[in-house]
Protein backbone atom coordinates (compact mmCIF):
# COMPACT_ATOMS: atom_id res chain seq x y z
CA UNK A 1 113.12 190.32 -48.91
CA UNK A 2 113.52 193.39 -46.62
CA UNK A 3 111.32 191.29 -44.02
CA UNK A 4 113.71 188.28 -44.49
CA UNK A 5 116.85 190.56 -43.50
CA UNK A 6 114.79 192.64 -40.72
CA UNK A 7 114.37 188.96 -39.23
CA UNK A 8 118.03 188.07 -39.77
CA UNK A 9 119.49 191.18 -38.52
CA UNK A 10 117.03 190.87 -35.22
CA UNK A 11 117.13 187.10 -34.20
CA UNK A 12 119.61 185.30 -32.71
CA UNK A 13 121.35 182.18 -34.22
CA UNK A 14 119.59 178.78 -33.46
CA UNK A 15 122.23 177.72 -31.64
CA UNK A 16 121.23 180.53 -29.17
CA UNK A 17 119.01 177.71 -27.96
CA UNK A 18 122.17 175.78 -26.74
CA UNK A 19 122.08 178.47 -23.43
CA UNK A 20 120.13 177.93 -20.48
CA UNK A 21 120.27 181.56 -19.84
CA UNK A 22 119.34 182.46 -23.14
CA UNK A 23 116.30 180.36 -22.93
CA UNK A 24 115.16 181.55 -20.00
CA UNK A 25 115.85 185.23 -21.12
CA UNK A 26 113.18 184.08 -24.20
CA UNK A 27 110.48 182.26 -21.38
CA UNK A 28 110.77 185.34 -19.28
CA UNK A 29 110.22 187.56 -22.75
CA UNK A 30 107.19 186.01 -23.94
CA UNK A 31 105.87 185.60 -19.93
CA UNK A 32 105.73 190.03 -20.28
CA UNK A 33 103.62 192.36 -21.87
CA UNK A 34 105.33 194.90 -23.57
CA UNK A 35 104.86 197.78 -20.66
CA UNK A 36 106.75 195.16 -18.62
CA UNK A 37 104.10 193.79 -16.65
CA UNK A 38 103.43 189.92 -16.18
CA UNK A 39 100.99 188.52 -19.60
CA UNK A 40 97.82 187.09 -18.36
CA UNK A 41 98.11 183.78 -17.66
CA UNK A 42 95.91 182.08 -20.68
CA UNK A 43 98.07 184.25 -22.99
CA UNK A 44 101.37 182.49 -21.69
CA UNK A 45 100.36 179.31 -21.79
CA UNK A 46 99.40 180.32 -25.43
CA UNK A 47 103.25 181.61 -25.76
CA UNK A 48 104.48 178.70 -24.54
CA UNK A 49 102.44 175.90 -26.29
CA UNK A 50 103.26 177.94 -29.85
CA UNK A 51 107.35 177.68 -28.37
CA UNK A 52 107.22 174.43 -27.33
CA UNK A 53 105.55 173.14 -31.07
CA UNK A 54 108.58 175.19 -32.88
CA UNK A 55 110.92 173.80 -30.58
CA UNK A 56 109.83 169.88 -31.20
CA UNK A 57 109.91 170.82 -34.91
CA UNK A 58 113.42 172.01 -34.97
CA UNK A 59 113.99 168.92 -33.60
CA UNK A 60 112.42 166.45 -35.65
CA UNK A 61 114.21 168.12 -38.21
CA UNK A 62 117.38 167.81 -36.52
CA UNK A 63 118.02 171.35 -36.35
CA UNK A 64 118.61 171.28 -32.60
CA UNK A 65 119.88 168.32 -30.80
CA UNK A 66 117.07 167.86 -28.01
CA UNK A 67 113.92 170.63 -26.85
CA UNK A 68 115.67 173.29 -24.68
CA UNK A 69 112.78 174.19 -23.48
CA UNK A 70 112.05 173.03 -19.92
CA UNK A 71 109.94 170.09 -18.75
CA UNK A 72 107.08 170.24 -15.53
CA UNK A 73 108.16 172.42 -12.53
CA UNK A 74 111.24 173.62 -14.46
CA UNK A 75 109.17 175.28 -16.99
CA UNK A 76 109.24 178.80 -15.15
CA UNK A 77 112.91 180.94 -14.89
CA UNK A 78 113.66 182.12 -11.60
């Protein structure tokens, strides 16, 4: 239970998703290491894939309209 409210007290609603800018505050996010440098590049294409598979589920489930996440060339925020 405490786990269940940490998560609910630190995560934004799903229809965060719904922004562009919050979606590309998430890509950059999981793109960074934690000292603020860029991730090695296998590890996010790892983030990404594991995004990208929660983001297809919400869907299929119909709790988001359509995969924010962005297709090709777009994938990467300025």
């Amino acid at each position: 239970m405490v786990i269940l409210r940490w998560i609910e007290r630190n995560s934004l609603p799903v229809s965060a998703w719904e922004d562009p800018e919050k979606v590309d505050q998430v890509l950059r996010a999981i793109d960074t290491r934690l000292d603020g440098k860029q991730a090695a590049a296998w590890s996010r294409k790892h983030n990404r894939r594991i995004l990208n598979v929660a983001m297809k589920y919400a869907t299929r489930r119909r709790i988001l309209r359509i995969n924010p996440l962005p297709k090709g060339k777009e994938s990467r925020p300025p």
